[in-house]
N, C-alpha and C. Protein backbone atom coordinates (compact mmCIF):
# COMPACT_ATOMS: atom_id res chain seq x y z
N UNK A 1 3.50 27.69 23.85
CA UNK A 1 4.19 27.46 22.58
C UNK A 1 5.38 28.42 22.43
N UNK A 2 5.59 28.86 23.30
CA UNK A 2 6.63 30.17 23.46
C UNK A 2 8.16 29.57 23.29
N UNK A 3 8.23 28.49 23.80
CA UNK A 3 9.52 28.01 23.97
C UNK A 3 10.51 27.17 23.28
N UNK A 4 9.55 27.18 22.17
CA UNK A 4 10.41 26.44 21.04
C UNK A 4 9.84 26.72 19.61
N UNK A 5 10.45 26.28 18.98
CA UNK A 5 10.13 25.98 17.41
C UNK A 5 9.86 24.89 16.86
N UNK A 6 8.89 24.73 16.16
CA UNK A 6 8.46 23.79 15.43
C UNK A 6 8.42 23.87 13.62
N UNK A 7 9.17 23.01 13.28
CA UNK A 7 9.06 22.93 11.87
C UNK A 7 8.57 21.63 11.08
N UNK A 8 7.71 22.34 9.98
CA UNK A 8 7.18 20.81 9.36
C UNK A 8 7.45 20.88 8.34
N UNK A 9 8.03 20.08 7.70
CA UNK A 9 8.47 19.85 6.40
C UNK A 9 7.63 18.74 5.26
N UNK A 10 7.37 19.71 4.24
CA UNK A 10 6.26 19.06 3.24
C UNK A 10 7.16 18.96 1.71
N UNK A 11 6.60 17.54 1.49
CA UNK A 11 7.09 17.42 0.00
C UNK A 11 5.82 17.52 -0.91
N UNK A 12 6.21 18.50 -1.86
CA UNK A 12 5.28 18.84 -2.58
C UNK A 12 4.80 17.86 -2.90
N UNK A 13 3.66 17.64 -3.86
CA UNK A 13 1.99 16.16 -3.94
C UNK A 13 2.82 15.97 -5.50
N UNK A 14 2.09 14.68 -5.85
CA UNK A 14 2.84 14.11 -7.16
C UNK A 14 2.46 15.18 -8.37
N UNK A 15 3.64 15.04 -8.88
CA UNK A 15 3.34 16.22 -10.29
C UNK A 15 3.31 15.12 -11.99
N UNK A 16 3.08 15.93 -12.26
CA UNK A 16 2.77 15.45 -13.97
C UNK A 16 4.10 15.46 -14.50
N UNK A 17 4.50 14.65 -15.66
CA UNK A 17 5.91 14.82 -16.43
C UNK A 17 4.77 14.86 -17.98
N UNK A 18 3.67 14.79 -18.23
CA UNK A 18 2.60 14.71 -19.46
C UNK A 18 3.27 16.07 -20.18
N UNK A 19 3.27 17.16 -20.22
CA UNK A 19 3.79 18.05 -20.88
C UNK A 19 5.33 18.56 -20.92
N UNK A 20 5.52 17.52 -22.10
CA UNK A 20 6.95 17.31 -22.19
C UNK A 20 8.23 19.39 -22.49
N UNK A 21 7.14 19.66 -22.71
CA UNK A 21 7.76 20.75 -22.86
C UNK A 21 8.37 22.25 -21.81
N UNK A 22 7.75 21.34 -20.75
CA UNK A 22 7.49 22.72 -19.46
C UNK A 22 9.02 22.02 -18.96
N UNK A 23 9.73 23.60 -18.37
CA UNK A 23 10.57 23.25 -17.80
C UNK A 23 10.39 22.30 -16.71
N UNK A 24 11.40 21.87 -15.27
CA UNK A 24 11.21 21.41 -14.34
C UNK A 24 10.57 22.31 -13.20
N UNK A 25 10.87 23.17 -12.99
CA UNK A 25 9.91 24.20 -12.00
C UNK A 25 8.46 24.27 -13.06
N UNK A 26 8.38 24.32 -13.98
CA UNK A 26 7.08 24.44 -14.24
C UNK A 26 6.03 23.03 -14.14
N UNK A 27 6.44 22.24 -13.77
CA UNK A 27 5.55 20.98 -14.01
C UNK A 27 4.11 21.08 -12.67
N UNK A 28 2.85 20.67 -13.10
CA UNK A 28 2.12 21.05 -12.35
C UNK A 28 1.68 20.10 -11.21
N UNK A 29 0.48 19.96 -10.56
CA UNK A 29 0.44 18.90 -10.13
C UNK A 29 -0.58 17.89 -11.10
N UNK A 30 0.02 16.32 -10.71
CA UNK A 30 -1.11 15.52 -11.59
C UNK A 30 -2.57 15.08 -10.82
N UNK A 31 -3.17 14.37 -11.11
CA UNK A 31 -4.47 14.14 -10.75
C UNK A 31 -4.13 13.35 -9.18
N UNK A 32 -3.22 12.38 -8.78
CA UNK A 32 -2.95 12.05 -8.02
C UNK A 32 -2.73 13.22 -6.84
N UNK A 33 -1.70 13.97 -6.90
CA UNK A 33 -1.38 14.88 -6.50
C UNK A 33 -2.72 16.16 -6.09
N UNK A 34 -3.35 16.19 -6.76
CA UNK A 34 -4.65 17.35 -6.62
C UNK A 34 -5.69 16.54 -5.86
N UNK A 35 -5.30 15.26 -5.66
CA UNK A 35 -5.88 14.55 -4.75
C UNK A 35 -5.52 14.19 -3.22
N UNK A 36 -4.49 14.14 -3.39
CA UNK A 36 -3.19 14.06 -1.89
C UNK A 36 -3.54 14.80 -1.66
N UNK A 37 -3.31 16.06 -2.08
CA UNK A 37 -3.07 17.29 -1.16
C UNK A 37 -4.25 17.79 -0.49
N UNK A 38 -5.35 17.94 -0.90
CA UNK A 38 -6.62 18.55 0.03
C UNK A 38 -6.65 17.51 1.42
N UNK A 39 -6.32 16.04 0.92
CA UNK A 39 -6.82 15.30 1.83
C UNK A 39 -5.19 15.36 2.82
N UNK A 40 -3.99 15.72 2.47
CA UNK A 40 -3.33 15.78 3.60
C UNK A 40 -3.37 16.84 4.36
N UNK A 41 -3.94 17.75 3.28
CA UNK A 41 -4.06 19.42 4.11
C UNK A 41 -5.11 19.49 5.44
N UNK A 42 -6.32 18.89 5.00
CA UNK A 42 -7.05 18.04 6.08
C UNK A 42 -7.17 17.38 7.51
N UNK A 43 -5.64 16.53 6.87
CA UNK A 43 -5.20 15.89 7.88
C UNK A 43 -4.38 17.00 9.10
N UNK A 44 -3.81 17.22 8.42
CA UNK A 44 -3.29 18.83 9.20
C UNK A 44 -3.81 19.61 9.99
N UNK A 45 -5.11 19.87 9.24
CA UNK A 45 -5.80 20.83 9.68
C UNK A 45 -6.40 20.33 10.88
N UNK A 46 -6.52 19.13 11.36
CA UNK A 46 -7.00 18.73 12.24
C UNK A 46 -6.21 18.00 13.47
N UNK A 47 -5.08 18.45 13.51
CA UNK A 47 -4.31 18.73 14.49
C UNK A 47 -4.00 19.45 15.18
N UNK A 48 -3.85 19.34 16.56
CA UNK A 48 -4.11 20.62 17.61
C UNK A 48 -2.63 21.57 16.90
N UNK A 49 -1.80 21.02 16.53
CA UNK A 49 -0.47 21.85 16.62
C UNK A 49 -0.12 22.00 14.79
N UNK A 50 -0.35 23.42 14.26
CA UNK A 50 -0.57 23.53 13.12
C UNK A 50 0.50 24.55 12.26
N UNK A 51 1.17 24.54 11.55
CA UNK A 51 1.82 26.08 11.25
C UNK A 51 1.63 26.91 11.21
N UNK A 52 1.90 28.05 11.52
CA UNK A 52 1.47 29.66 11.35
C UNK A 52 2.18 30.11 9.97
N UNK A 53 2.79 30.20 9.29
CA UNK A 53 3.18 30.71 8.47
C UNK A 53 4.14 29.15 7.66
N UNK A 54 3.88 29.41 5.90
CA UNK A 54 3.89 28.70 4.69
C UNK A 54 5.40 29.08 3.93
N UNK A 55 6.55 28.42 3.43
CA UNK A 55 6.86 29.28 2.88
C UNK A 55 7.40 27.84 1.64
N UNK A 56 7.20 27.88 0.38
CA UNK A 56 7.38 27.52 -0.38
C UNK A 56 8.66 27.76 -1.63
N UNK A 57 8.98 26.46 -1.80
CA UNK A 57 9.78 26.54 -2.99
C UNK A 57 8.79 27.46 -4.35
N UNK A 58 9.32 28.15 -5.16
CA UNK A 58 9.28 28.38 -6.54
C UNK A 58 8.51 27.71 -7.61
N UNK A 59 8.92 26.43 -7.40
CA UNK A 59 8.18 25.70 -8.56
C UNK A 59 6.85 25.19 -8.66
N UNK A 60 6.08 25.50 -9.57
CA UNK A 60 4.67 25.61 -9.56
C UNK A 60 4.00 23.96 -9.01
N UNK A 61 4.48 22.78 -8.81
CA UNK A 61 3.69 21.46 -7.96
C UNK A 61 4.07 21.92 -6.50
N UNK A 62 4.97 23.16 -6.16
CA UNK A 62 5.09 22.76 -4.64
C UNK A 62 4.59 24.18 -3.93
N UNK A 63 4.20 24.82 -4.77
CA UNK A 63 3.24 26.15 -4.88
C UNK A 63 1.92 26.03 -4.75
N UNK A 64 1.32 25.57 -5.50
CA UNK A 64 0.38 24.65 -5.76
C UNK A 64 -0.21 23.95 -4.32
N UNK A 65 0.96 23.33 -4.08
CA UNK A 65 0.64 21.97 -2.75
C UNK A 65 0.71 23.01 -1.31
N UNK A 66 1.42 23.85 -1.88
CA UNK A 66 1.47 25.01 -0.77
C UNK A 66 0.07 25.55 -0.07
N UNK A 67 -0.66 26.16 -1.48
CA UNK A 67 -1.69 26.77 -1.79
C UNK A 67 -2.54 26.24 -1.09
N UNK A 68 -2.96 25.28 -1.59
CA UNK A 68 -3.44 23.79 -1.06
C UNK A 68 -4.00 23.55 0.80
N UNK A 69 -2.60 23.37 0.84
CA UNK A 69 -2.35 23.10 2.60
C UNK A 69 -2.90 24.51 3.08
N UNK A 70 -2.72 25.85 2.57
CA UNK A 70 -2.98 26.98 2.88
C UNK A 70 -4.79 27.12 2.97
N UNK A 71 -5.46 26.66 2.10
CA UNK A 71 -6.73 26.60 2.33
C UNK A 71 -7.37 25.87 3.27
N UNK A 72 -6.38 24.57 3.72
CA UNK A 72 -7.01 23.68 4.41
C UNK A 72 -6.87 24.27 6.00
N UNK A 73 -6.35 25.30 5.99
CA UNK A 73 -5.21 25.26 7.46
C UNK A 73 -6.23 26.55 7.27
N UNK A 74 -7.39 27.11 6.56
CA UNK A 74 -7.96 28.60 6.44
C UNK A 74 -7.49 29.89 6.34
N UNK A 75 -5.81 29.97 5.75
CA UNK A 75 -4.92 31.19 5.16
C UNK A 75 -5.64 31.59 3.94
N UNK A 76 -5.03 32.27 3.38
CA UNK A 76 -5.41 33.19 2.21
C UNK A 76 -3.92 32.50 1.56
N UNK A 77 -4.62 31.63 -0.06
CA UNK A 77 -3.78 31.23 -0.49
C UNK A 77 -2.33 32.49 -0.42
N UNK A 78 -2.45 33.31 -0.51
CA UNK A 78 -1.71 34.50 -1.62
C UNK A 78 -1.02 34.72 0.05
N UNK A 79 -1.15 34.27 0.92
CA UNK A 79 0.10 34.41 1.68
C UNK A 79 1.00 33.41 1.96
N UNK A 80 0.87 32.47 1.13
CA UNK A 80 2.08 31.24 0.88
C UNK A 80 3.56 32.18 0.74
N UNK A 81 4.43 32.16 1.25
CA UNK A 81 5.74 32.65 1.24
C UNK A 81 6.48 32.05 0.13
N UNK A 82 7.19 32.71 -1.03
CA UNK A 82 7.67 31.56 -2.29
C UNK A 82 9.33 32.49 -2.16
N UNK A 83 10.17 30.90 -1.67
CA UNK A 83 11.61 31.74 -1.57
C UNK A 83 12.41 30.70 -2.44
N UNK A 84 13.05 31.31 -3.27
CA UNK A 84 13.73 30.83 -4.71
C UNK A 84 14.70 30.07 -4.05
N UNK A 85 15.37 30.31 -3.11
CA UNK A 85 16.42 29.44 -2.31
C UNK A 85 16.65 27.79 -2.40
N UNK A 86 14.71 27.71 -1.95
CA UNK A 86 14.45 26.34 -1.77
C UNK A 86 14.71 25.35 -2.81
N UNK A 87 14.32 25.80 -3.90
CA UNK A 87 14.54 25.00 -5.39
C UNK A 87 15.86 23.74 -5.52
N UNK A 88 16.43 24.58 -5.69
CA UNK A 88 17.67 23.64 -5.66
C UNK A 88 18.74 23.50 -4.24
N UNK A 89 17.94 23.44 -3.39
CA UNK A 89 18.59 23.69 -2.16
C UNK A 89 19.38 22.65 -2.02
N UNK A 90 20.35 22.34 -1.46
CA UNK A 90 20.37 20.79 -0.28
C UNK A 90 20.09 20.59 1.23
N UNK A 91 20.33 20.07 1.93
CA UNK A 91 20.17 19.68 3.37
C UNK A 91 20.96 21.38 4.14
N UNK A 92 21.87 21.34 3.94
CA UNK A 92 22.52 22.45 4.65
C UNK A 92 22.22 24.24 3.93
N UNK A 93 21.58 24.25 3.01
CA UNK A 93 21.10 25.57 2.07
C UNK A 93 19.80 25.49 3.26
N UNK A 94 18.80 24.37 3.07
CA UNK A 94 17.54 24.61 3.87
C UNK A 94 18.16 25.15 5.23
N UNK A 95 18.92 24.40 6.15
CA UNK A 95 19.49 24.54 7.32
C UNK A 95 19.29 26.39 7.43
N UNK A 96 20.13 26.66 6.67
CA UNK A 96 20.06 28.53 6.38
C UNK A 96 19.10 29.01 5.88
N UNK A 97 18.17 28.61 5.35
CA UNK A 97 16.97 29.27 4.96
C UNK A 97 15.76 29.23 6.32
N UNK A 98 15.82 27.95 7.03
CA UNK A 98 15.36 27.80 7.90
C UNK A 98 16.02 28.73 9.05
N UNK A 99 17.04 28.80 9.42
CA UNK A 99 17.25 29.73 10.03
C UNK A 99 16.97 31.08 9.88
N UNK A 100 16.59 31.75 8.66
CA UNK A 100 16.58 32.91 8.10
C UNK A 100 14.73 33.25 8.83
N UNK A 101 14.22 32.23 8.93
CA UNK A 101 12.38 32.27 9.34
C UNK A 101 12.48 33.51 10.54
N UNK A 102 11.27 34.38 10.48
CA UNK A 102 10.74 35.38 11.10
C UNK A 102 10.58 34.88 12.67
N UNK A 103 11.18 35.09 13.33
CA UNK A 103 10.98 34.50 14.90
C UNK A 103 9.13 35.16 15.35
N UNK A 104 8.37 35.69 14.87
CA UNK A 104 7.51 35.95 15.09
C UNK A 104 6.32 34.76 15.59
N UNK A 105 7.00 33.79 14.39
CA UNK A 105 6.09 32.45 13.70
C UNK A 105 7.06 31.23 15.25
N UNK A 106 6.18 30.84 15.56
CA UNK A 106 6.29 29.57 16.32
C UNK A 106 6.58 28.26 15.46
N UNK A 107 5.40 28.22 14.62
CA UNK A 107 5.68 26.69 13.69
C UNK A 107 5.38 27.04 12.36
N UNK A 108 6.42 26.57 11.36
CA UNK A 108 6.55 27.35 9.78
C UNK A 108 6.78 26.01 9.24
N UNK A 109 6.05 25.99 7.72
CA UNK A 109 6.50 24.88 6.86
C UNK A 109 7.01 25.24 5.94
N UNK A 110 7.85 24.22 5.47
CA UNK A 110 8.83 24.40 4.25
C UNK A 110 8.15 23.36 3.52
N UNK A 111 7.71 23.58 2.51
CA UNK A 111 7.25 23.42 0.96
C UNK A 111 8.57 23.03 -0.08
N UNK A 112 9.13 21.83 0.02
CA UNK A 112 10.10 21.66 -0.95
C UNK A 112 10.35 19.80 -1.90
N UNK A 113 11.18 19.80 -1.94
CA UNK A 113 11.62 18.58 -3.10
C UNK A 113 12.55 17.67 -2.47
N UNK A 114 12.61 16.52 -2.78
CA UNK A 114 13.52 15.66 -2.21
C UNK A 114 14.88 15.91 -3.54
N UNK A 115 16.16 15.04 -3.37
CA UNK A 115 16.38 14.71 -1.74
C UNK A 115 16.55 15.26 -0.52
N UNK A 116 16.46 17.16 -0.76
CA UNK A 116 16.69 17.59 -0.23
C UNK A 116 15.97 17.97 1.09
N UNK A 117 14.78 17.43 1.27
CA UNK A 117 13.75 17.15 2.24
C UNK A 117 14.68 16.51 3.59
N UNK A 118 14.23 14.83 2.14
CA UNK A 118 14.51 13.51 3.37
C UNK A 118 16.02 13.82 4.03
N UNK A 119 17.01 14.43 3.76
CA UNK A 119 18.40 15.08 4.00
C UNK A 119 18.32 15.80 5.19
N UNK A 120 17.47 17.17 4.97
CA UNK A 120 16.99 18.21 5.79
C UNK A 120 16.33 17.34 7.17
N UNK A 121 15.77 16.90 6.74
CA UNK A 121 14.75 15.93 8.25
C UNK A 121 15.96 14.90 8.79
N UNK A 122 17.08 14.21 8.15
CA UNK A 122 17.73 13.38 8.65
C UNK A 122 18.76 14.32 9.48
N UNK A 123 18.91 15.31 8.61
CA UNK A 123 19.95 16.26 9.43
C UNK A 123 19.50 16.78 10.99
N UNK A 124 18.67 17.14 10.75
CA UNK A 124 18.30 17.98 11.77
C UNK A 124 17.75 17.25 13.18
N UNK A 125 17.07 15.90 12.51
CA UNK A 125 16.65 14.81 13.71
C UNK A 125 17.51 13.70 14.11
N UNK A 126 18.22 13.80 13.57
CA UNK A 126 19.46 12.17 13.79
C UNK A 126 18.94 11.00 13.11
N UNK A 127 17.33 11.38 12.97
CA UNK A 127 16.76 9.81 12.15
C UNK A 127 17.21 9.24 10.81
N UNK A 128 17.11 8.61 10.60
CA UNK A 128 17.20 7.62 9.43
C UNK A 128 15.63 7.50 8.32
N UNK A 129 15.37 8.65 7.89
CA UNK A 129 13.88 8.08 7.01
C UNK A 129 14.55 8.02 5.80
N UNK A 130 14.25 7.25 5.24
CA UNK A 130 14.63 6.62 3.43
C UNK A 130 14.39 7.64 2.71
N UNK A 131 13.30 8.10 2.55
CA UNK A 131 12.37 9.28 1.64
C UNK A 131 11.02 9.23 2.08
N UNK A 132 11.02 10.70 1.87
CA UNK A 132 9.92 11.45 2.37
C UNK A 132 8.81 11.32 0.63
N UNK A 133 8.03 10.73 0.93
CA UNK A 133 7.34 10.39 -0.29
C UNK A 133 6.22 11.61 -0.74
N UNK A 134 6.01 11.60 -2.00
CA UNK A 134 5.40 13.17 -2.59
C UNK A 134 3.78 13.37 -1.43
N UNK A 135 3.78 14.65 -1.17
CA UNK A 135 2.99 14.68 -0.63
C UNK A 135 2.87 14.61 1.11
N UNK A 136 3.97 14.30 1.50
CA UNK A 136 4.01 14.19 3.18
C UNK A 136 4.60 15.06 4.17
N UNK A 137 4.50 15.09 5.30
CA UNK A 137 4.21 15.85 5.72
C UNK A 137 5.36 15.47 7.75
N UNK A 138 6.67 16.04 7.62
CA UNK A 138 6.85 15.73 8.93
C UNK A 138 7.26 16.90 9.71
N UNK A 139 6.54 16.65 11.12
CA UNK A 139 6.80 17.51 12.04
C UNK A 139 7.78 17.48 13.16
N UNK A 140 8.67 18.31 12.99
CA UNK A 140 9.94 18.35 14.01
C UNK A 140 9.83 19.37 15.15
N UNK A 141 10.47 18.87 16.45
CA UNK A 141 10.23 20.21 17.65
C UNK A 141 11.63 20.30 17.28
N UNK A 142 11.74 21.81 17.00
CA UNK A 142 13.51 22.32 17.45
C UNK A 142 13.64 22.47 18.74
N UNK A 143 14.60 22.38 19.21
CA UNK A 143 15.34 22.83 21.05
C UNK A 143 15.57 23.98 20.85
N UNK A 144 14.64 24.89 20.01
CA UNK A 144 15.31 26.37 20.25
C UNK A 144 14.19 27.27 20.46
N UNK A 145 14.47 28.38 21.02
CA UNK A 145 13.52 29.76 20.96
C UNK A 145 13.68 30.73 19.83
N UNK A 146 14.78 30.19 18.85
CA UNK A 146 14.88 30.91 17.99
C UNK A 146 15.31 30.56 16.24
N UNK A 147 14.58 30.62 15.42
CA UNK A 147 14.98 30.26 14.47
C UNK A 147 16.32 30.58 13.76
N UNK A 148 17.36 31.17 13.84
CA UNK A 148 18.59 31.53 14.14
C UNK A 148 19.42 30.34 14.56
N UNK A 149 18.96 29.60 15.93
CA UNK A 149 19.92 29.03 16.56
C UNK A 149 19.48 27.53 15.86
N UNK A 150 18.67 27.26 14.94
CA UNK A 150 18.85 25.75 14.74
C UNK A 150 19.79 25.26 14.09
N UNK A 151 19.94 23.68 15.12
CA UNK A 151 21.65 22.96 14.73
C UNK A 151 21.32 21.94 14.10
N UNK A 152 21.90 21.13 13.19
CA UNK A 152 21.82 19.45 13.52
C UNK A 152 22.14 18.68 14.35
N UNK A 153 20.85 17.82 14.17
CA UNK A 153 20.93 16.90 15.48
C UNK A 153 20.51 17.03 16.93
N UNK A 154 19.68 18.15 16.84
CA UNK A 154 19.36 18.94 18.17
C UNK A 154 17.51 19.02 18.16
N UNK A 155 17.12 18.13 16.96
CA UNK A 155 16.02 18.33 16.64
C UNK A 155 15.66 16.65 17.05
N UNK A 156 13.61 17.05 17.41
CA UNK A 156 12.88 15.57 17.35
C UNK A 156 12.06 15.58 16.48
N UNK A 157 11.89 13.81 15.83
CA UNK A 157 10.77 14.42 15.32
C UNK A 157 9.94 13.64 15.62
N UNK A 158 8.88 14.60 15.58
CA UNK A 158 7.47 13.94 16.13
C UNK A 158 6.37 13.52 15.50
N UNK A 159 6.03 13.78 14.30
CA UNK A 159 5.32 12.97 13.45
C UNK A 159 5.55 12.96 11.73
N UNK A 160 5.41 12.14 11.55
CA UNK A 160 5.59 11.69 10.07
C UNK A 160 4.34 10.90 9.38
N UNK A 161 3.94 11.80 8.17
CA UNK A 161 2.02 11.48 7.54
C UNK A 161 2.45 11.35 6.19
N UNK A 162 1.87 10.36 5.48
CA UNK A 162 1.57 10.76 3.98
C UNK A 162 0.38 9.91 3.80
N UNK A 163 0.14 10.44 2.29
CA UNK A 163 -0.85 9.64 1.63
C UNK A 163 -1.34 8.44 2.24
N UNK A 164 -0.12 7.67 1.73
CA UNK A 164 -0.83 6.12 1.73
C UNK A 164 -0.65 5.64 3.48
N UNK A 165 -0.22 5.99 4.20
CA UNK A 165 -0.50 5.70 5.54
C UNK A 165 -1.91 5.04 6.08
């Protein structure tokens, strides 16, 4: 696993709009969502090729979904990584945040929001996915040894999971 990087990119699980009063980072997850997520974390977890290190958007449904995947994968919620960046990122903000990842970590997930997901995954793989629907989960090999050097378009991707699959 030495020779490349792997990144998986997760859209946080469906959230609630019921409490009209919480900002947008504060919205939590809804019942749907607290349901996705154990069972995609699951799914994860039972793949030979898994992330080593979590790092999450800010806002409490993709914290949450973070958390989540973090139990399923047997981390200690409380080492979910939460970088404010992600929030309002776009396709090319992630690009640099992703580059910014600890070369220590082989395969790292990003915990974030569309559109800036399905953007991020189109960028980086050449593919064409519509949207990355709440809750899913895709895994890309970078061509690199270093999180530093990732380009667009230099990326594959190799699997794509959600829910309703």
């Amino acid at each position: 696993m030495t020779g490349h990087k792997v990144l998986f990119l997760a859209r946080h699980a469906k959230s609630s709009w019921k409490e009209t009063g919480l900002s947008d980072s504060e919205r939590p997850l809804n019942k749907r969502g607290r349901r996705d997520a154990p069972m995609m974390g699951k799914r994860l977890a039972s793949q030979a090729l898994r992330p080593e290190h979590i790092v999450s958007s800010p806002a409490i449904r993709a914290i949450r979904t973070a958390e989540i995947f973090a139990r399923c994968l047997n981390f200690d919620a409380d080492d979910v990584e939460v970088d404010a960046g992600i929030y309002d990122a776009g396709a090319a903000d992630l690009v640099n945040i992703v580059r910014g990842f600890d070369d220590r970590y082989h395969t790292v997930m990003l915990v974030g929001h569309n559109p800036a997901l399905t953007d991020l995954l189109n960028l980086l793989s050449g593919e064409r996915i519509d949207n990355m629907p709440t809750c899913s989960i895709a895994t890309v090999n970078l061509n690199v040894s270093s999180w530093p050097c990732v380009r667009p378009g230099e990326s594959k991707l190799v699997a794509f999971d959600y829910p309703k699959r």
